[in-house]
N, C-alpha and C. Protein backbone atom coordinates (compact mmCIF):
# COMPACT_ATOMS: atom_id res chain seq x y z
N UNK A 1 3.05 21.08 -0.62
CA UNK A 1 3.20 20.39 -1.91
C UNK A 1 2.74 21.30 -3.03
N UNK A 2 3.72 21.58 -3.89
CA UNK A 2 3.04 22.10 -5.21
C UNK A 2 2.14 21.44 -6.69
N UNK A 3 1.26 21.65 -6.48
CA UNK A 3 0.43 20.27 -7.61
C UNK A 3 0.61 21.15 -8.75
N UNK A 4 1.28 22.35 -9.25
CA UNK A 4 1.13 22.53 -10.32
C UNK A 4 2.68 21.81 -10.97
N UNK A 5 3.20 22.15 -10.46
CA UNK A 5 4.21 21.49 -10.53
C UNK A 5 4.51 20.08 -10.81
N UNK A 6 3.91 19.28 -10.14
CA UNK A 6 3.01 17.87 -10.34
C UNK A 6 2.31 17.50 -10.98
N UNK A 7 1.42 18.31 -11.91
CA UNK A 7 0.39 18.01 -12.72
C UNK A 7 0.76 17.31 -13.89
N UNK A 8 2.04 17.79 -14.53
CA UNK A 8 1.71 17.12 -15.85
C UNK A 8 2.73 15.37 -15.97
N UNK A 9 3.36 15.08 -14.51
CA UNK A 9 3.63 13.98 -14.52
C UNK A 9 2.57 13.06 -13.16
N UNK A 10 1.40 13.57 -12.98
CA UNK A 10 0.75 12.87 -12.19
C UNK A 10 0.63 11.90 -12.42
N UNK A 11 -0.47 11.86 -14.15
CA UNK A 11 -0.97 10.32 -14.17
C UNK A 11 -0.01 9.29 -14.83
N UNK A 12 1.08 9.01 -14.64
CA UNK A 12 2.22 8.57 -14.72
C UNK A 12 3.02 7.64 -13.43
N UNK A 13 2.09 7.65 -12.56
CA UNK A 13 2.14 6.71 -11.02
C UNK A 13 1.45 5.83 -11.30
N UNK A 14 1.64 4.85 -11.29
CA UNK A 14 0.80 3.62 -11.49
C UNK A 14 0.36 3.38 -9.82
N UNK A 15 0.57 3.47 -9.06
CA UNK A 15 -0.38 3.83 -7.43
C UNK A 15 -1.42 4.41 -7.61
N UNK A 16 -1.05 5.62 -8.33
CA UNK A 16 -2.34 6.47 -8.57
C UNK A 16 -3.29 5.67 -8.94
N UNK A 17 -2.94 5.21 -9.82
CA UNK A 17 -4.11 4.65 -10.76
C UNK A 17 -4.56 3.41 -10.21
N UNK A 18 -4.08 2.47 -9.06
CA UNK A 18 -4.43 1.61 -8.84
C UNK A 18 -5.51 2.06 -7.98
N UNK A 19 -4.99 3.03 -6.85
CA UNK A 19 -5.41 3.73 -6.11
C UNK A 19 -7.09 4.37 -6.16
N UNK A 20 -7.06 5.24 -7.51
CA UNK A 20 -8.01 5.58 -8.17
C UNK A 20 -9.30 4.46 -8.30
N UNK A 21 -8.44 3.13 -9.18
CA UNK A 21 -9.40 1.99 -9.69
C UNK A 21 -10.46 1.42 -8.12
N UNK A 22 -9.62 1.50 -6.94
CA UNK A 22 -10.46 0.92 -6.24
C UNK A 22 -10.91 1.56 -5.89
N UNK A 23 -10.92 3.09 -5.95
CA UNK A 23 -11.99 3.76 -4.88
C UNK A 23 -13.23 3.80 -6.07
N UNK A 24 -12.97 3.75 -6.91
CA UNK A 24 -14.12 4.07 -7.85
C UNK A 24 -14.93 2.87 -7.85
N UNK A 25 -14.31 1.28 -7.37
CA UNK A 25 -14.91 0.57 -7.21
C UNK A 25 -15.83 0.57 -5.99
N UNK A 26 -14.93 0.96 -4.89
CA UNK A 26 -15.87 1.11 -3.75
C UNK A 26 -17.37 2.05 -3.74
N UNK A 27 -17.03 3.27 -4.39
CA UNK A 27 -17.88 4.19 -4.96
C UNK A 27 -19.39 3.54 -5.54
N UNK A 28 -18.92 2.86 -6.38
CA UNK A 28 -20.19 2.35 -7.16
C UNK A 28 -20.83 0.70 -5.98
N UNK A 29 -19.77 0.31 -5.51
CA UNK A 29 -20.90 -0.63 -4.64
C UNK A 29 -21.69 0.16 -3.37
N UNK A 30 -21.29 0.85 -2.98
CA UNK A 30 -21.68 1.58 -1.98
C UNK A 30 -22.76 2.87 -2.13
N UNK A 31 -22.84 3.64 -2.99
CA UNK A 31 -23.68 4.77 -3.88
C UNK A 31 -24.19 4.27 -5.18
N UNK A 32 -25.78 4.25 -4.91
CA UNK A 32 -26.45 3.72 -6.40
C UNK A 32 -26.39 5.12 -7.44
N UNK A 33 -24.80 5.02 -7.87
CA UNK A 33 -24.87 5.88 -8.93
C UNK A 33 -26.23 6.23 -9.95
N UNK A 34 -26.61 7.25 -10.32
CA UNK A 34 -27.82 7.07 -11.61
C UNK A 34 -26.95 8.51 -12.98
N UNK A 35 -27.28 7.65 -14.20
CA UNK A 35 -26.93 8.61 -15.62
C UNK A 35 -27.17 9.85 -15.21
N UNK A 36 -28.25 10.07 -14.86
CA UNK A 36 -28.96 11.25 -14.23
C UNK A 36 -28.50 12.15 -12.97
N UNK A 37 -27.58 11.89 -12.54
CA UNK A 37 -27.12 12.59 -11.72
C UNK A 37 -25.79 13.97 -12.08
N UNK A 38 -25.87 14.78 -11.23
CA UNK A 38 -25.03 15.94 -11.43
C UNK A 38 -24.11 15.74 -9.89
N UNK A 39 -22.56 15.30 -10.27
CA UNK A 39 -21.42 15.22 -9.37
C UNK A 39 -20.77 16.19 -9.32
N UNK A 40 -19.94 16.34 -8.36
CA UNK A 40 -19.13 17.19 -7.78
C UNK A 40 -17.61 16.70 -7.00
N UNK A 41 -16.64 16.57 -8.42
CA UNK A 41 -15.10 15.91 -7.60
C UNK A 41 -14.98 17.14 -6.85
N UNK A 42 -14.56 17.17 -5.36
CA UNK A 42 -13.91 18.46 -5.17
C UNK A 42 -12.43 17.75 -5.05
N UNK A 43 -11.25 18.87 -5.43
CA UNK A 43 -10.07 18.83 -5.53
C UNK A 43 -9.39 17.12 -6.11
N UNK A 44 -10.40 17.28 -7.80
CA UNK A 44 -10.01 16.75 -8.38
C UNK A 44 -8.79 16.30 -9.06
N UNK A 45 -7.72 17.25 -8.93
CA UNK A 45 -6.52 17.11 -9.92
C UNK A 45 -6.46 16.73 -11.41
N UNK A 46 -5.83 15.61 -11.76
CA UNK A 46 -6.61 15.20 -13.19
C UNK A 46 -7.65 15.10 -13.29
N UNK A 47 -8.19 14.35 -12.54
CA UNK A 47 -9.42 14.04 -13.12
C UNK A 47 -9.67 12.50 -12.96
N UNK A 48 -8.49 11.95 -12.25
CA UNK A 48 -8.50 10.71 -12.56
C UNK A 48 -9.76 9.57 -12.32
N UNK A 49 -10.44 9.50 -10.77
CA UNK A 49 -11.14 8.95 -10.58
C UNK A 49 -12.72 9.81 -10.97
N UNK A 50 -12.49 10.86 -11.91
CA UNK A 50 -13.94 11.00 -12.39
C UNK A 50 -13.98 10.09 -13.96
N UNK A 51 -12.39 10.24 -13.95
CA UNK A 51 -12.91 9.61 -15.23
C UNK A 51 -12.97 8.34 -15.30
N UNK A 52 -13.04 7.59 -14.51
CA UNK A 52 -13.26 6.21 -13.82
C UNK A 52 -14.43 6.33 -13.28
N UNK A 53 -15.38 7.18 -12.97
CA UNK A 53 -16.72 7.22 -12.91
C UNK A 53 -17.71 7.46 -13.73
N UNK A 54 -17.09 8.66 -14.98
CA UNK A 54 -18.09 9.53 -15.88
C UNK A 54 -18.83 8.10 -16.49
N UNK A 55 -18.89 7.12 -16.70
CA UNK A 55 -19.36 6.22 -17.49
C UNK A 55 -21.17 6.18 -16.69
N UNK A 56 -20.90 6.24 -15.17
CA UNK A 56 -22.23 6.06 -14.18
C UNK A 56 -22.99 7.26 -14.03
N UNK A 57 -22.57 8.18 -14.30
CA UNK A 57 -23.02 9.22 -14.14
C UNK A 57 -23.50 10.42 -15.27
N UNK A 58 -24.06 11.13 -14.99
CA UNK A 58 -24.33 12.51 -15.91
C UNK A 58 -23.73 13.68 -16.00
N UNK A 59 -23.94 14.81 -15.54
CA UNK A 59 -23.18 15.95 -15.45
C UNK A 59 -22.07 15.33 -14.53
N UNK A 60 -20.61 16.34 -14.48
CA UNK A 60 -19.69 15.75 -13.97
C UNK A 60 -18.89 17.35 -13.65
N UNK A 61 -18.83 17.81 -12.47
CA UNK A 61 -17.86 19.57 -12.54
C UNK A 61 -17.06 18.96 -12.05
N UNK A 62 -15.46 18.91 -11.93
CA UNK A 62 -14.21 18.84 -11.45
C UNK A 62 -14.02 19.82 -11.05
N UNK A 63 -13.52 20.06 -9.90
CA UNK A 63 -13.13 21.26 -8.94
C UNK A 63 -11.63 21.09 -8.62
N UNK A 64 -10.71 22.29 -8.97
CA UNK A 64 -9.69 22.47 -7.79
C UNK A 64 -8.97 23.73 -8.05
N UNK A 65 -8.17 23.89 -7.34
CA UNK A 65 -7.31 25.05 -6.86
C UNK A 65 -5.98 25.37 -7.67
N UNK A 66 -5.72 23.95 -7.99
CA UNK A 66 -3.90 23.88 -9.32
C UNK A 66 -4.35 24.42 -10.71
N UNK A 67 -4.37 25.45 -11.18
CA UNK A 67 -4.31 26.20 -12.79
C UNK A 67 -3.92 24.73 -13.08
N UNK A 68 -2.11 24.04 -12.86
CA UNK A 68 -1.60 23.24 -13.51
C UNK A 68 -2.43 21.85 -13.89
N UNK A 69 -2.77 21.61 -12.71
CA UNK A 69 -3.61 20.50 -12.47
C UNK A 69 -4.97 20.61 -13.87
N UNK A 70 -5.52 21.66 -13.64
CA UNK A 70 -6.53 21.86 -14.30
C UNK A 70 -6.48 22.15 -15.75
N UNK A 71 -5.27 22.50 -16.49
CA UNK A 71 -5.11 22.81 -17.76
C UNK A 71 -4.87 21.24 -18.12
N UNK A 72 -3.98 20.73 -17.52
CA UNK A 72 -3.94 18.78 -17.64
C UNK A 72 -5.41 18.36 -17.82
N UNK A 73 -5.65 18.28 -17.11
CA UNK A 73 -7.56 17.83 -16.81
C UNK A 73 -8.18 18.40 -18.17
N UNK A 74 -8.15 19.57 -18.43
CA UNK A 74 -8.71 20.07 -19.96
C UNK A 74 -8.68 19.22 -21.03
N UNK A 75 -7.05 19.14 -20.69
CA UNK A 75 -6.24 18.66 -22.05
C UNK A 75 -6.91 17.32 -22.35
N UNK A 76 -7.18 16.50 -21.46
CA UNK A 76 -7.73 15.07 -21.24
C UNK A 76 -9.28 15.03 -21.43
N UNK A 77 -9.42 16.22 -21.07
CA UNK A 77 -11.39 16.01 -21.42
C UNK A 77 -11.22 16.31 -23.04
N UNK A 78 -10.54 17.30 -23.62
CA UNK A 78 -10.80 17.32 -25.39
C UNK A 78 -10.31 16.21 -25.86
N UNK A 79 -9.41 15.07 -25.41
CA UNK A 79 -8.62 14.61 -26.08
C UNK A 79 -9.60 13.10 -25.80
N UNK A 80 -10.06 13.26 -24.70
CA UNK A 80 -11.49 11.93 -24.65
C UNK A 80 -13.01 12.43 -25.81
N UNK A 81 -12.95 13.75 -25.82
CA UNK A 81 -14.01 13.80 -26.46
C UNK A 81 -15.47 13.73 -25.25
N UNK A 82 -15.31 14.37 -23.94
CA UNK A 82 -16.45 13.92 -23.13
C UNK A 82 -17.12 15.46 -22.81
N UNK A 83 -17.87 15.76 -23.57
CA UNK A 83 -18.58 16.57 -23.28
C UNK A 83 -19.32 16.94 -21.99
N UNK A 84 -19.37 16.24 -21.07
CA UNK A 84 -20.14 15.86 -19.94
C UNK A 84 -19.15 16.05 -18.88
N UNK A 85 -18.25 16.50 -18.84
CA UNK A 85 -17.32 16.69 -17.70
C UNK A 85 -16.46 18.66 -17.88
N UNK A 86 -16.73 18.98 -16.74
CA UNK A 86 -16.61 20.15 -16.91
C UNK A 86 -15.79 20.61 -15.35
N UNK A 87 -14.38 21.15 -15.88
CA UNK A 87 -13.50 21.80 -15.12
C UNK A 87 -14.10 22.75 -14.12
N UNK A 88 -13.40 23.15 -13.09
CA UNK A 88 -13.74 24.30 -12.28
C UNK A 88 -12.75 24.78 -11.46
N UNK A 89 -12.23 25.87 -11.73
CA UNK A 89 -11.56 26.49 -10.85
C UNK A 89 -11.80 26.88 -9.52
N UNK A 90 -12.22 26.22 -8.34
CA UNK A 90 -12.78 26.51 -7.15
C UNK A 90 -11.67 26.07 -5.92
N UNK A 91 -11.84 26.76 -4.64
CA UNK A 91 -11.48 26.56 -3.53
C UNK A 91 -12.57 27.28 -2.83
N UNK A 92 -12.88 25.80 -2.08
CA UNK A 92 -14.21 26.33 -1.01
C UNK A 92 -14.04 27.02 0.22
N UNK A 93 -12.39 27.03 0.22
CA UNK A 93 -11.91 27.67 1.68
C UNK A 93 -12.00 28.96 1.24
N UNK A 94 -12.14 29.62 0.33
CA UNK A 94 -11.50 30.83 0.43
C UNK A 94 -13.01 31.72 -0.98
N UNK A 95 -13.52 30.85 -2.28
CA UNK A 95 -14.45 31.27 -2.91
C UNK A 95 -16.01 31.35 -2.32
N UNK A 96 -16.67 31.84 -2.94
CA UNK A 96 -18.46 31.76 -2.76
C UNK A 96 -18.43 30.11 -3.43
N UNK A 97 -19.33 29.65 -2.63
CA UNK A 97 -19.58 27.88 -3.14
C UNK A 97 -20.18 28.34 -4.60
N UNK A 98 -20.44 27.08 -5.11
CA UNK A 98 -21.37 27.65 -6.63
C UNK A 98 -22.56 27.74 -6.06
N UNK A 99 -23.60 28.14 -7.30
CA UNK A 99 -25.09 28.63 -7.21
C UNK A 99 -25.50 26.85 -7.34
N UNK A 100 -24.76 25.74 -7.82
CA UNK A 100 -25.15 25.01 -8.46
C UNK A 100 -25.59 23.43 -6.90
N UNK A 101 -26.69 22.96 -7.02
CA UNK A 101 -26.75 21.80 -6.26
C UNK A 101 -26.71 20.35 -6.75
N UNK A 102 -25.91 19.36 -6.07
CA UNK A 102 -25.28 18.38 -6.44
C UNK A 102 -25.88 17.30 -5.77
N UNK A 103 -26.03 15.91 -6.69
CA UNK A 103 -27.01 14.86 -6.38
C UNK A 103 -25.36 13.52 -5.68
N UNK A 104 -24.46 14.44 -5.62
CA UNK A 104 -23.01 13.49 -5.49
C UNK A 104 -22.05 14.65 -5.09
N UNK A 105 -21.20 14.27 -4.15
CA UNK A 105 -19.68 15.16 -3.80
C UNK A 105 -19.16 14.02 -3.64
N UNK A 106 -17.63 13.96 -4.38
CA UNK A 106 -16.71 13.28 -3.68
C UNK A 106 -15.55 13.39 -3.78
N UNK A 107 -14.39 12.85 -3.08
CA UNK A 107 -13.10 13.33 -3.11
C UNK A 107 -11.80 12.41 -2.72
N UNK A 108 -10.94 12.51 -2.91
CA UNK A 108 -10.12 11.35 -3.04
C UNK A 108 -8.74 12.12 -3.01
N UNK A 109 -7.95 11.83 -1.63
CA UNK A 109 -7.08 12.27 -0.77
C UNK A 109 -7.00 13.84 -0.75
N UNK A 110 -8.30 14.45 -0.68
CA UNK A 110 -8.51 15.88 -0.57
C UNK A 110 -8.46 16.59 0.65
N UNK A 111 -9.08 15.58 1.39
CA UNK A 111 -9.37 16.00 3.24
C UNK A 111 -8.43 16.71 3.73
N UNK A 112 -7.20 15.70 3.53
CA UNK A 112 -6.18 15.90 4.61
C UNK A 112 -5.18 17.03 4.11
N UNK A 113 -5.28 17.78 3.29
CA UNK A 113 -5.16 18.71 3.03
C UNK A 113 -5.59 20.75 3.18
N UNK A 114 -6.70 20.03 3.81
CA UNK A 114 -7.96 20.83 4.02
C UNK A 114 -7.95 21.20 5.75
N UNK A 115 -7.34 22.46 5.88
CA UNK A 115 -7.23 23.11 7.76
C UNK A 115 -8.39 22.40 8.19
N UNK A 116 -9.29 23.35 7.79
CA UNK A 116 -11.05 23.63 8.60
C UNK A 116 -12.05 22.45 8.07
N UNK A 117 -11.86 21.33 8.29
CA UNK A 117 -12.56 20.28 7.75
C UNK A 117 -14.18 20.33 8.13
N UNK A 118 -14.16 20.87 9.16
CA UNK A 118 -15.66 20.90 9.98
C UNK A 118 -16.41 22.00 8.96
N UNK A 119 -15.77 23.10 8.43
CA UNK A 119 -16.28 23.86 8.04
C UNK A 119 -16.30 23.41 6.14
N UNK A 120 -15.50 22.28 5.72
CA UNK A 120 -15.71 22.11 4.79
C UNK A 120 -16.73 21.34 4.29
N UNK A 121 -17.12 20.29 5.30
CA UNK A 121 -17.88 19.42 5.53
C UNK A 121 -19.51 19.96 5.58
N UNK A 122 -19.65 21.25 5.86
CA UNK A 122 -20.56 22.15 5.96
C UNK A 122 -21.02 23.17 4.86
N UNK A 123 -19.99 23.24 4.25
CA UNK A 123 -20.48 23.65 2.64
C UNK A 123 -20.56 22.48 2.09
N UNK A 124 -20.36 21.24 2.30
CA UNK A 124 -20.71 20.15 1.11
C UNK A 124 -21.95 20.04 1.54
N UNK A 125 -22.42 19.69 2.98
CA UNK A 125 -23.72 19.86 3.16
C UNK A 125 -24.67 20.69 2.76
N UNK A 126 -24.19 21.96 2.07
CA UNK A 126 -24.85 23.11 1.47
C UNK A 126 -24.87 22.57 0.12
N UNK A 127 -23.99 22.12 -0.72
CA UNK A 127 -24.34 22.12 -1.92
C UNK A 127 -24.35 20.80 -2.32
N UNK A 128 -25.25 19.99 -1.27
CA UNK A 128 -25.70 18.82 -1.96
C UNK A 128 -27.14 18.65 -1.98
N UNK A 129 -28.14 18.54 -2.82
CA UNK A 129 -29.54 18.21 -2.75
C UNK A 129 -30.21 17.49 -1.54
N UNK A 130 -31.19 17.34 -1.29
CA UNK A 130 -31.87 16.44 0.03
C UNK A 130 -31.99 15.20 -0.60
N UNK A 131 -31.35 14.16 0.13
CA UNK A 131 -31.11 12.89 -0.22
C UNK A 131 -29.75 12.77 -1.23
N UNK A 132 -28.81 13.25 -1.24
CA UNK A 132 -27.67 13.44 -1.98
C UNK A 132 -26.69 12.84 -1.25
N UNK A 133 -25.68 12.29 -1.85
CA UNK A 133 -24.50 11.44 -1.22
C UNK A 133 -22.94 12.03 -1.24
N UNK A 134 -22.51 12.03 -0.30
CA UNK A 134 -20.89 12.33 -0.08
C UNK A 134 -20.09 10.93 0.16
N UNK A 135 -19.11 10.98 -0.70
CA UNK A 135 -18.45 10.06 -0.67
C UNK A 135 -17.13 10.80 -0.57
N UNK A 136 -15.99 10.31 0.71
CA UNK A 136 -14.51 10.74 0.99
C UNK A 136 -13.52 9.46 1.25
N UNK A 137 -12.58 9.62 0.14
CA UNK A 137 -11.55 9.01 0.42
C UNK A 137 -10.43 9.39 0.80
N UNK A 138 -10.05 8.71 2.46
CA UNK A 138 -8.31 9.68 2.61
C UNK A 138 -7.72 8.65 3.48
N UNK A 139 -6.76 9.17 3.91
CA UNK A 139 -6.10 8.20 4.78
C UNK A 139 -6.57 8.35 6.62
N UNK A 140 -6.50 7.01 6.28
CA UNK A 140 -6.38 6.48 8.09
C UNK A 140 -5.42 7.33 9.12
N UNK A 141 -5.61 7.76 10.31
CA UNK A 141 -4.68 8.33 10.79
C UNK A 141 -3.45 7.88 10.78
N UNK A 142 -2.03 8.45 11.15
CA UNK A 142 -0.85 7.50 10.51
C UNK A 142 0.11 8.98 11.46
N UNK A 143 1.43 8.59 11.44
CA UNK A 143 2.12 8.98 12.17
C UNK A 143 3.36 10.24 11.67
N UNK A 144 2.50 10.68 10.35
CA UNK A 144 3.47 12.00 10.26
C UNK A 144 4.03 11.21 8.60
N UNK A 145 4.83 10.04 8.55
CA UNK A 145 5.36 9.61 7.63
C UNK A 145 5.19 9.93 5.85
N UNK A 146 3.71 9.69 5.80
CA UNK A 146 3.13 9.76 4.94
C UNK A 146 4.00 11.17 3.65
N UNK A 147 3.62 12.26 4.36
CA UNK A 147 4.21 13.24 3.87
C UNK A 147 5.37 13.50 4.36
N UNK A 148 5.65 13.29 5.33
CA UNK A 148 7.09 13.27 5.86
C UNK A 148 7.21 15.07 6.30
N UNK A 149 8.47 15.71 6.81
CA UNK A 149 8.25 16.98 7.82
C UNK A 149 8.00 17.69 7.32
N UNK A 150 7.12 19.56 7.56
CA UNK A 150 6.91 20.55 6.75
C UNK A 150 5.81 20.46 6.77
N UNK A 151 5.06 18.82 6.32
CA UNK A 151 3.48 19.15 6.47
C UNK A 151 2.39 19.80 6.90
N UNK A 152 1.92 20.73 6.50
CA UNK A 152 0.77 21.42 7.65
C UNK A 152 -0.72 20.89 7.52
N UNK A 153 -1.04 19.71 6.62
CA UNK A 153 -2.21 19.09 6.61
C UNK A 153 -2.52 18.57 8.05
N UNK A 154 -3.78 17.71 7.93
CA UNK A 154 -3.86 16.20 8.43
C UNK A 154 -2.89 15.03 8.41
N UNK A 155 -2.69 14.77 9.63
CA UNK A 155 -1.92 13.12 9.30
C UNK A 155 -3.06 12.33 9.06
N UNK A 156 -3.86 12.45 8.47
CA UNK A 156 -5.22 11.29 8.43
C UNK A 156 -5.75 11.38 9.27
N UNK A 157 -7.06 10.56 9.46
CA UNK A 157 -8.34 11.04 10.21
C UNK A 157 -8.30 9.52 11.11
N UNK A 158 -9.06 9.91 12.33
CA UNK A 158 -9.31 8.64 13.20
C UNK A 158 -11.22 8.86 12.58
N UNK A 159 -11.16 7.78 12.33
CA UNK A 159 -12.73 7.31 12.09
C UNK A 159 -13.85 7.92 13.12
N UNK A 160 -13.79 7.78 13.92
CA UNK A 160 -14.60 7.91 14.63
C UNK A 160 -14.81 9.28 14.93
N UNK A 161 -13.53 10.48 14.98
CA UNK A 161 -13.77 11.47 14.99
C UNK A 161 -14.53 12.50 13.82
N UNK A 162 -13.79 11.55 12.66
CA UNK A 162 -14.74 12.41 11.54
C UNK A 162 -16.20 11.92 11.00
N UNK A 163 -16.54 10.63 11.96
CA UNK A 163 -17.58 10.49 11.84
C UNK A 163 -18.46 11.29 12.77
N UNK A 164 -18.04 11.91 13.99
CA UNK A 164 -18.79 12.71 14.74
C UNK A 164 -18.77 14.20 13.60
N UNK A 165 -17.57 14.73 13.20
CA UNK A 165 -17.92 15.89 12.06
C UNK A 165 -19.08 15.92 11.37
N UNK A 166 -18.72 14.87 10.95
CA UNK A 166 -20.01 14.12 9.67
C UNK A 166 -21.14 14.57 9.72
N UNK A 167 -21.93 13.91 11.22
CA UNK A 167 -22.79 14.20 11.69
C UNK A 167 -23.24 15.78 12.18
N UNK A 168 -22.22 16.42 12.80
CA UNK A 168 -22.60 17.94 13.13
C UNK A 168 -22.34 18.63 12.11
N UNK A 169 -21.88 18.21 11.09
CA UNK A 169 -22.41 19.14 10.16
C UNK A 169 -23.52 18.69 9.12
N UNK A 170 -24.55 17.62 9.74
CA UNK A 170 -25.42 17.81 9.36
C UNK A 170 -25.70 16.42 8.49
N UNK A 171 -24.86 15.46 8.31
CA UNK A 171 -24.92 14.26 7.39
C UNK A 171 -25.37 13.18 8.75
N UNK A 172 -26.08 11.95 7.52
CA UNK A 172 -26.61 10.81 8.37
C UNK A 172 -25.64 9.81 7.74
N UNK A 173 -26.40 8.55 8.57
CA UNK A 173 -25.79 7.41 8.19
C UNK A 173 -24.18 7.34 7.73
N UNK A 174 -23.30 7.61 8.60
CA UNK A 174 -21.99 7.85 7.89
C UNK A 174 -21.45 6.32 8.30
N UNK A 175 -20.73 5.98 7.37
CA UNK A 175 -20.06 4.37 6.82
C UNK A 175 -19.15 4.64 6.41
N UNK A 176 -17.99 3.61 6.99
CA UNK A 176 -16.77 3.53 6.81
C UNK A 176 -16.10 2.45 6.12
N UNK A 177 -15.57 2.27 5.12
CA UNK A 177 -14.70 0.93 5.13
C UNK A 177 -13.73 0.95 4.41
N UNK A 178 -12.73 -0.02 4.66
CA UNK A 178 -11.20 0.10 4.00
C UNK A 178 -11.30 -0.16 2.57
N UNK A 179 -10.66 0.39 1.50
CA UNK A 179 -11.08 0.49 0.35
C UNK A 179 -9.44 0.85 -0.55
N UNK A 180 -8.54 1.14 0.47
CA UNK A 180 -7.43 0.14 -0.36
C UNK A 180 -5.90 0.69 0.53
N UNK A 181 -5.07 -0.15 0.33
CA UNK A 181 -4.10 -0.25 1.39
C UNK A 181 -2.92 0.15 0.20
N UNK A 182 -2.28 1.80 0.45
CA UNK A 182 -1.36 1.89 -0.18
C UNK A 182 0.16 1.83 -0.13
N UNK A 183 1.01 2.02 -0.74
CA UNK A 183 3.01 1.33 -0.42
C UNK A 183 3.25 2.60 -1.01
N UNK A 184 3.86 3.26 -0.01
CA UNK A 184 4.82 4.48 -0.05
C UNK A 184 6.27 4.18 0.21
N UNK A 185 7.08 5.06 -0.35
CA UNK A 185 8.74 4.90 0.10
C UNK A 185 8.51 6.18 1.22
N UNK A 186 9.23 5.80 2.22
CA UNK A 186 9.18 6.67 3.36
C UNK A 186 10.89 6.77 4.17
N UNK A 187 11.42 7.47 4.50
CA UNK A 187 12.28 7.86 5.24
C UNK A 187 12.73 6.36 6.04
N UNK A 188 11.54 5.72 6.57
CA UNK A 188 11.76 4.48 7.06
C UNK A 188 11.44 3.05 6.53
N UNK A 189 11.82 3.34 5.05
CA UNK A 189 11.55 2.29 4.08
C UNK A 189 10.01 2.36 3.76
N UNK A 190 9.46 1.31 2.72
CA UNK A 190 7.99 1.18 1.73
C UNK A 190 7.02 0.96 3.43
N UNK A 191 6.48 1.89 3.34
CA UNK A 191 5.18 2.13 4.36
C UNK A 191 3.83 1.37 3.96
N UNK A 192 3.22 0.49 4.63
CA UNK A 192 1.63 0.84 4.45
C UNK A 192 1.11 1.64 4.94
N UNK A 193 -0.33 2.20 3.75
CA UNK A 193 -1.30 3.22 4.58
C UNK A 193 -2.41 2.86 3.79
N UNK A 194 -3.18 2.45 4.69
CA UNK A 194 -4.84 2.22 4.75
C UNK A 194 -5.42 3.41 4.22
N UNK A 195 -6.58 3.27 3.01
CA UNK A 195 -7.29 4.53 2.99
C UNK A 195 -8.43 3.99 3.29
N UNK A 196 -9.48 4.68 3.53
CA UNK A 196 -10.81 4.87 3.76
C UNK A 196 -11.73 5.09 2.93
N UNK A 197 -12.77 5.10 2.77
CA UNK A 197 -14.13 5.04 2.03
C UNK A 197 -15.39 5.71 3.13
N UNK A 198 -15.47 7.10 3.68
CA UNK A 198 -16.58 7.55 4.32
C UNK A 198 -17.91 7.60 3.12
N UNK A 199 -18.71 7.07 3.49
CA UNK A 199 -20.18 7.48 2.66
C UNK A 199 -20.91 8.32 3.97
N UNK A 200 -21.77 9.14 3.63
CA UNK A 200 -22.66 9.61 4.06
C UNK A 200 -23.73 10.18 3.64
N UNK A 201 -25.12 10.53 3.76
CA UNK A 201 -26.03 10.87 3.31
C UNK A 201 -26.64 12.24 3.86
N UNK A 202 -27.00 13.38 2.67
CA UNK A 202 -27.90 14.52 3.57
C UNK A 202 -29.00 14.20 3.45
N UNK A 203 -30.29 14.40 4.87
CA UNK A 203 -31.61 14.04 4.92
C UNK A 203 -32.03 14.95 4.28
């Protein structure tokens, strides 16, 4: 998939945005957000569900890999006026992580995109503070459809396996729950797909 290409008609899906609204809801019942905290979207795109968060939070870096994606995201932070949210050009597969440690990571249909998950899961564990929270939203495992052929991601995750990740790379208490059921057009007509809500905690 090309997201630069995508970027400047993203937030223009009303899925998205529904999409967005509930994870950010799940987010805040589940993680006692504080003003005071310094987050970390990784492979933010717009920006969408930070900016459905920046209200709970303090510092705010957006991370991703799309120039396109990210000049959009700009355009939207001057045009809000939010000083408190700050772009980043990063890919953790391939850059030095930042110098910087984070009281929050989270991400929202980023995973399944991501080869080496075990190993990504292991730099978030690096650049989150002791007692710091990861929050991942992606899809439920599913049968190829989703993206349909060519894909070289994840078809989505079985729970239980990335809750064993979770753990070896170093996170506690990992929690799961359904947090919103999305309608795709698919090859075999409007699909459901379950997403997920992983929380977890570093000791």
């Amino acid at each position: 998939m090309n997201f630069d290409d995508k970027a400047k008609t993203w937030d223009s899906d009303p899925v998205k945005e529904e999409r967005t609204l509930a994870v950010a809801i799940a987010l805040r019942q589940r993680v006692p957000l504080a003003h005071d905290w310094h987050a970390l979207e990784y492979g933010c795109g717009t920006g969408q569900l930070s900016f459905a968060l920046q209200a709970d939070l303090g510092r705010v870096t957006l991370a991703d890999s799309s120039p396109g994606m990210l000049a959009v995201l700009q355009e939207k932070i001057i045009a809000a006026g939010l000083s408190h949210l700050h772009p980043l050009a990063l890919d953790l597969m391939t850059d030095p992580p930042p110098a910087e440690r984070y009281d929050l990571i989270y991400t929202l249909m980023t995973l399944h995109h991501v080869t080496d998950t075990h190993r990504l899961l292991k730099v978030f564990h690096g650049l989150l503070r002791p007692g710091g929270w990861l929050g991942i939203a992606d899809l439920d495992q599913e049968d190829g459809s989703f993206h349909g052929p060519g894909f070289t991601g994840h078809m989505g995750f079985d729970r239980d396996a990335l809750r064993s990740q979770l753990a070896e790379a170093g996170f506690a208490r990992a929690d799961f729950s359904t947090c919103f059921l999305m309608k795709k057009a698919t090859d075999q007509g409007v699909r459901e797909y379950p997403l997920f809500l992983a929380v977890a905690t570093r000791p």
